[in-house]
Protein backbone atom coordinates (compact mmCIF):
# COMPACT_ATOMS: atom_id res chain seq x y z
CA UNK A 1 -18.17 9.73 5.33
CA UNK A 2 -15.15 11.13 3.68
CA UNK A 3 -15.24 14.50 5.78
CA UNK A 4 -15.47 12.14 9.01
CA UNK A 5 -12.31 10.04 7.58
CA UNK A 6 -10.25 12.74 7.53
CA UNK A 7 -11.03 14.78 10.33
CA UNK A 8 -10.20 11.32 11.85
CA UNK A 9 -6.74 11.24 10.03
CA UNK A 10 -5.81 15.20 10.85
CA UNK A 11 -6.57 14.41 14.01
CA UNK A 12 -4.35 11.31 14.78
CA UNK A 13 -1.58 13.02 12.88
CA UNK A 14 -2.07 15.74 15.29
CA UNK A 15 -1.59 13.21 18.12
CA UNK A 16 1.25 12.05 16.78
CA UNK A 17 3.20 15.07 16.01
CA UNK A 18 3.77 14.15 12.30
CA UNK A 19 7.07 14.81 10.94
CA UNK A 20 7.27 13.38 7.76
CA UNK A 21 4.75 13.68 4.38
CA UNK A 22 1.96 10.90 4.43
CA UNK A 23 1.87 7.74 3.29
CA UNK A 24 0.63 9.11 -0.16
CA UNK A 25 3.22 11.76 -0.42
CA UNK A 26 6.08 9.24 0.55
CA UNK A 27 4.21 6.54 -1.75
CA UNK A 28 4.28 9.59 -4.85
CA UNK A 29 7.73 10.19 -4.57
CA UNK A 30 8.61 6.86 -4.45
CA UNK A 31 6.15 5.76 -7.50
CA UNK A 32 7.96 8.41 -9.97
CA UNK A 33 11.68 7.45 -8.62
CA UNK A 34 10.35 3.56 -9.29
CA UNK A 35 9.89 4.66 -13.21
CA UNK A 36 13.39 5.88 -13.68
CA UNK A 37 15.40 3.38 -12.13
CA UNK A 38 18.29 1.78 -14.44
CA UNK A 39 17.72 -1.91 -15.22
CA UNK A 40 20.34 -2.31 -13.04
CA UNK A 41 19.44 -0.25 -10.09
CA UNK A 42 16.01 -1.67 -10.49
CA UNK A 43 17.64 -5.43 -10.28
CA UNK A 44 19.43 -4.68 -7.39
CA UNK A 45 16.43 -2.93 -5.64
CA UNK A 46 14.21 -6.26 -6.38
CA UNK A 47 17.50 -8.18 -4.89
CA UNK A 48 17.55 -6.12 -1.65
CA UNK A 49 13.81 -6.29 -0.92
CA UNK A 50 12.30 -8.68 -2.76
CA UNK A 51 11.10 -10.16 -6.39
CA UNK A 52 7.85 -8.39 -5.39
CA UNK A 53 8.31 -5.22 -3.21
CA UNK A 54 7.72 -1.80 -4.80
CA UNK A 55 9.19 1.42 -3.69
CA UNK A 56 5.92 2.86 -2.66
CA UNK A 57 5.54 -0.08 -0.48
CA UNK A 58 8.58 0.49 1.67
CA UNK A 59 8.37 4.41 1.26
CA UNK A 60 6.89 5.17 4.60
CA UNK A 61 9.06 2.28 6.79
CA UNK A 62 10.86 4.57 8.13
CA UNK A 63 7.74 6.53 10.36
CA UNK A 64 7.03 2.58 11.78
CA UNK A 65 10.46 2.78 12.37
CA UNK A 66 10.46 6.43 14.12
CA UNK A 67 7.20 4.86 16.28
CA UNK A 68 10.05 2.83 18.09
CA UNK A 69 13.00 3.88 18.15
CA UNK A 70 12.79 7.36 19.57
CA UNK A 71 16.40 8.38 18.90
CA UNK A 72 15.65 8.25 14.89
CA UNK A 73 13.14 11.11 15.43
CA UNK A 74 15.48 13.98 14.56
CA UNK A 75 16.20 12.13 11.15
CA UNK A 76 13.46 13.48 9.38
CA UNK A 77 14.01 16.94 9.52
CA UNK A 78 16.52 19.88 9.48
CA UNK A 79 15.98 22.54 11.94
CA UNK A 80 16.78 25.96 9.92
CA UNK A 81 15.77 29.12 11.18
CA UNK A 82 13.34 30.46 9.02
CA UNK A 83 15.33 33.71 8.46
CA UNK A 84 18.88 32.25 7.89
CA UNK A 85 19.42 31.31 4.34
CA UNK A 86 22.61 28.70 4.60
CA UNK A 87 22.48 25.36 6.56
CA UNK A 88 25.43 25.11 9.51
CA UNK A 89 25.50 21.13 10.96
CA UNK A 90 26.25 22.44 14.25
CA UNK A 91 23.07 25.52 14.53
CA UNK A 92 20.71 22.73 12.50
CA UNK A 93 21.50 19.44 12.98
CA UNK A 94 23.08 18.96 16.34
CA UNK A 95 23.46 15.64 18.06
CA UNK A 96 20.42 14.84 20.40
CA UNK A 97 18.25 12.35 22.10
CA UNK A 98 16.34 12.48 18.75
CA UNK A 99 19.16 12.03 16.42
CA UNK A 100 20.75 14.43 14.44
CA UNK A 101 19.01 15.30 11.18
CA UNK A 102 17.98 13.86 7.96
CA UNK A 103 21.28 15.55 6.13
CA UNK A 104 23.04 13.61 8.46
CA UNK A 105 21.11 10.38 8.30
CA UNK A 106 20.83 10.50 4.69
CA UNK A 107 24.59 10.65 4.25
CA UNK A 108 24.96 7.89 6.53
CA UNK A 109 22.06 5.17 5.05
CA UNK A 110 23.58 6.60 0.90
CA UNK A 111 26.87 4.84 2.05
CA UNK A 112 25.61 1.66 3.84
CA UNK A 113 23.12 1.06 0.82
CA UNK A 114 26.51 1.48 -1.74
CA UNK A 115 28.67 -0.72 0.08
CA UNK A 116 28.80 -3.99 -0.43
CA UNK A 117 30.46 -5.06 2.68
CA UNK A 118 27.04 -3.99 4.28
CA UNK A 119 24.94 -6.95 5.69
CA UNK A 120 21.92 -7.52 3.51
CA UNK A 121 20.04 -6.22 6.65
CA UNK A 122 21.89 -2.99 6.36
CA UNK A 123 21.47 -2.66 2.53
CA UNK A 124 17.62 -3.12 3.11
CA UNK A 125 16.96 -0.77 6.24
CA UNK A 126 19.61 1.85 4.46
CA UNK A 127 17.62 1.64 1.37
CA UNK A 128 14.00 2.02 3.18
CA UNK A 129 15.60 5.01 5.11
CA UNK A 130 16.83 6.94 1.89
CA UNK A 131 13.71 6.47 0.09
CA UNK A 132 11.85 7.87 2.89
CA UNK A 133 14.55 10.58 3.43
CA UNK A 134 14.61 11.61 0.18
CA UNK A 135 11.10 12.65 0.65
CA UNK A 136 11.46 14.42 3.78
CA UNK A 137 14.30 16.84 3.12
CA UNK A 138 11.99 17.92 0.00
CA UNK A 139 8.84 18.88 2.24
CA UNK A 140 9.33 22.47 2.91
CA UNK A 141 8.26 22.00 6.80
CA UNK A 142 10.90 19.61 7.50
CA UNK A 143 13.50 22.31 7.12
CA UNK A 144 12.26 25.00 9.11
CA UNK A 145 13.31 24.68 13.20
CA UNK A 146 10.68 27.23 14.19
CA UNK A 147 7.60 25.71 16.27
CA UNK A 148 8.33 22.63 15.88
CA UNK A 149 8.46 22.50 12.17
CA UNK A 150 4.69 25.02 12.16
CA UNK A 151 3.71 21.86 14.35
CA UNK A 152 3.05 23.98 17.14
CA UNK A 153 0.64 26.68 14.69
CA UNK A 154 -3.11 25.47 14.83
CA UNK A 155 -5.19 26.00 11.64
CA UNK A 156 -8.32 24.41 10.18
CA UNK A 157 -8.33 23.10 6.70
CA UNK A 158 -11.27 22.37 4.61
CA UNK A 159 -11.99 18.74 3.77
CA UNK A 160 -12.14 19.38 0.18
CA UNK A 161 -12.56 21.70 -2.51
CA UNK A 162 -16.50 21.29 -3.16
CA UNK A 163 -16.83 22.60 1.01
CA UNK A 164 -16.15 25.95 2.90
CA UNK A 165 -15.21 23.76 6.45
CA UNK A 166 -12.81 23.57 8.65
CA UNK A 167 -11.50 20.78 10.51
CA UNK A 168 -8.86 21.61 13.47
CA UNK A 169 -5.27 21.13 12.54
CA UNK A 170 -2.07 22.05 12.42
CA UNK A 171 0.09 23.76 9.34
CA UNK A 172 2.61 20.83 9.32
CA UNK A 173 -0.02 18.48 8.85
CA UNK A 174 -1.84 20.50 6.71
CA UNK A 175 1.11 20.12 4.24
CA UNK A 176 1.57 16.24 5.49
CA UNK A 177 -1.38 15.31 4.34
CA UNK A 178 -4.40 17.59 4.08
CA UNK A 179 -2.95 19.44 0.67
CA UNK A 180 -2.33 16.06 -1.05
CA UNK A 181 -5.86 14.17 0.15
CA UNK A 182 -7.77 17.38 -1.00
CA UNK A 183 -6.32 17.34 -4.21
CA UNK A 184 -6.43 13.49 -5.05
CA UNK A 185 -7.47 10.91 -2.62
CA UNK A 186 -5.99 7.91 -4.65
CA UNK A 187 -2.41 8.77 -4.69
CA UNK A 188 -1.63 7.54 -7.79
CA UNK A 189 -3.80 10.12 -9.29
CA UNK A 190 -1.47 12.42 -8.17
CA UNK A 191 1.31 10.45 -9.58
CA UNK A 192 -0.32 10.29 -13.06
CA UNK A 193 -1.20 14.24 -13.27
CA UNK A 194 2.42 14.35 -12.11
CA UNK A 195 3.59 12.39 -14.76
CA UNK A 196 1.17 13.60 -18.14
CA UNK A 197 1.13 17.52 -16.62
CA UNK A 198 3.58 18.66 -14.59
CA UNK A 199 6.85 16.79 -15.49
CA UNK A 200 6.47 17.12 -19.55
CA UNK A 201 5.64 21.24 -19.10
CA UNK A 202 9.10 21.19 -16.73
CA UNK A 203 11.20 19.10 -18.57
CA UNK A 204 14.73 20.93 -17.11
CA UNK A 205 17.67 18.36 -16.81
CA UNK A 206 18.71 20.16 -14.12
CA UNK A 207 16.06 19.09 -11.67
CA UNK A 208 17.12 16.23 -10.02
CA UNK A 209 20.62 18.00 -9.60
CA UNK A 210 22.55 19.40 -6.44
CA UNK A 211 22.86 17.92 -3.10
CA UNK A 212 20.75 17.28 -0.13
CA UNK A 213 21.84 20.39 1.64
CA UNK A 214 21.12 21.95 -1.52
CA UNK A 215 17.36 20.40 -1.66
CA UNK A 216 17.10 21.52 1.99
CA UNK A 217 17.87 25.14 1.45
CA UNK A 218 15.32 24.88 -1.29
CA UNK A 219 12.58 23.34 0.03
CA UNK A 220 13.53 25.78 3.22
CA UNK A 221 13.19 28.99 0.98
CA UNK A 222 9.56 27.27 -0.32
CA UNK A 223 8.75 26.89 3.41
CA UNK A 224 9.72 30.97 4.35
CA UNK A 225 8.09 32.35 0.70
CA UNK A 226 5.45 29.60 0.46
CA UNK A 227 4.30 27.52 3.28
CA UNK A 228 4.25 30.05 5.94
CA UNK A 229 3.75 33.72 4.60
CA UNK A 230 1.07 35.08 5.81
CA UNK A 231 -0.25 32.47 7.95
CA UNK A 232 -1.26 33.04 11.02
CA UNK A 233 -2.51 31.15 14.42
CA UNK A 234 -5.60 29.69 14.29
CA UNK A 235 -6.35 30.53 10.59
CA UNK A 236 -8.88 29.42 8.21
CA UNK A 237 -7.22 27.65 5.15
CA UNK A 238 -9.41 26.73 2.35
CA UNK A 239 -9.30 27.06 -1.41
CA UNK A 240 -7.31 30.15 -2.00
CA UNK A 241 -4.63 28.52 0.03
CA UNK A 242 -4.30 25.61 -1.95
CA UNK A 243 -4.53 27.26 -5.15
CA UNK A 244 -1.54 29.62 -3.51
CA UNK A 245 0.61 26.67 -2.79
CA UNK A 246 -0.23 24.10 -5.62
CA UNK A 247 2.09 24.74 -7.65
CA UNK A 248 5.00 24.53 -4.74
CA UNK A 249 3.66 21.36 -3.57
CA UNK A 250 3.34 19.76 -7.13
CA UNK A 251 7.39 20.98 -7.88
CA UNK A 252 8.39 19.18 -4.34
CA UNK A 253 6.72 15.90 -4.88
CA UNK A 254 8.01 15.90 -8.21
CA UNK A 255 11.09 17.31 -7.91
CA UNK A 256 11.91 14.79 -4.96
CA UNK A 257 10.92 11.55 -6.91
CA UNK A 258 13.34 12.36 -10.18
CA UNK A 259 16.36 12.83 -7.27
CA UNK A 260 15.37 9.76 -5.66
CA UNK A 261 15.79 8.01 -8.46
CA UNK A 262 18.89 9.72 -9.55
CA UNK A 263 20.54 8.66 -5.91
CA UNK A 264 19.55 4.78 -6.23
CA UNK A 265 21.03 5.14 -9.83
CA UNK A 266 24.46 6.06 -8.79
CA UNK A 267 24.21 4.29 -5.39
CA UNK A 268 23.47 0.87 -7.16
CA UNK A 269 25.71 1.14 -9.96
């Protein structure tokens, strides 16, 4: 039952061209940004959504939002070429149809959150869209322009560890959703090994520092080394994949959640 699940998920992610980590990613990045609010930041996040509205409950508003509203598309991703090692705003994130791009967007929904001459309808979409974005620039295939984002580069990926399988797919959703729900299919699993494991063995100051361009060039150098090497069309991605990438997909989620909360800290002051 849980191989038919999700070959049924891949494959309706595969429909709908994902472009933005799962629910469960979003919902991890959120959860560990929820546990480091300030008292105040976490007051003023219960005033703009609600006495009983979570982070993780918003965290993946922003893909309903994308499902409508076809000219927010581009905001979720960064379109570096996979050789160039700088972001330039006019090469990556050029005006379109789609939008721009989530550097842009981010910048944009970090100021109407901090003002307070925004509506409280601004305040709340703005905050929705930089919890989600947060996320997004820190997925490694979000900031690579090439096919699509590896979109376009069919794979198969096992349905867990335990089988040898190999259900049709593509390498953006792979890393979407098909590392996380392999690893831990309640997602706040992955938020407690995140929080008893990782985090306490990585305990550097310095990791929710630097600036979304910076996180983009980061997470686009994880993508090049990472994500991609090696991979080719149509392969076979199992075990020694994951165990390749683990520990770059455990240092994004986590990494992302302790600048999320950093942002709302000094955007809520």
């Amino acid at each position: 039952m849980r191989k038919f699940v999700l070959a049924c998920l891949i494959q309706f992610a595969l429909l709908t061209q994902a472009h933005a980590w799962g629910p469960e990613g979003h919902s991890i990045v959120a959860e560990i940004a929820q546990r480091r609010l300030s008292p105040e930041a976490a007051a003023k996040v219960r005033e703009i959504l609600g006495e009983n509205a979570s982070l993780a409950s918003i965290a993946s508003w922003a893909d309903d939002y994308r499902a409508v509203h076809l000219d927010s598309a581009g905001w979720h991703f960064v379109d570096i070429p996979l050789a160039a090692d700088d972001y330039v705003e006019g090469r990556d994130c050029a005006p379109s149809t789609e939008g721009d791009c989530v550097i842009l967007e981010l910048a944009r929904s970090l100021r109407d959150l901090a003002d307070p001459a925004s509506s409280a309808a601004q305040r709340r979409d703005a905050l929705k869209f930089v919890v989600h974005l947060v996320g997004d620039v820190n997925q490694p295939l979000h900031t690579v322009g090439e096919l699509h984002g590896y979109n376009d580069l069919a794979v198969c990926y096992f349905s867990s560890p335990a089988k040898n399988d190999c259900l049709p797919s593509n390498l953006h959703t792979v890393w979407d959703v098909g590392l996380i729900r392999s690893i831990f299919w309640d997602w706040g699993g992955y938020v407690d090994y995140l929080e008893t494991d990782w985090l306490p063995a990585h305990n550097d100051p310095a990791l929710d520092s630097g600036t979304p361009i910076d996180w983009a060039l980061e997470a686009h150098k994880a993508a090049r080394d990472v994500a991609v090497a090696g991979v080719t069309m149509d392969a076979h991605l199992g075990a020694d994949y994951l165990a390749a990438v683990r520990p770059t997909l455990d240092r994004q989620l986590a990494v992302a959640g302790l600048r999320l909360a950093r942002m709302l800290n000094e955007a809520l002051k």
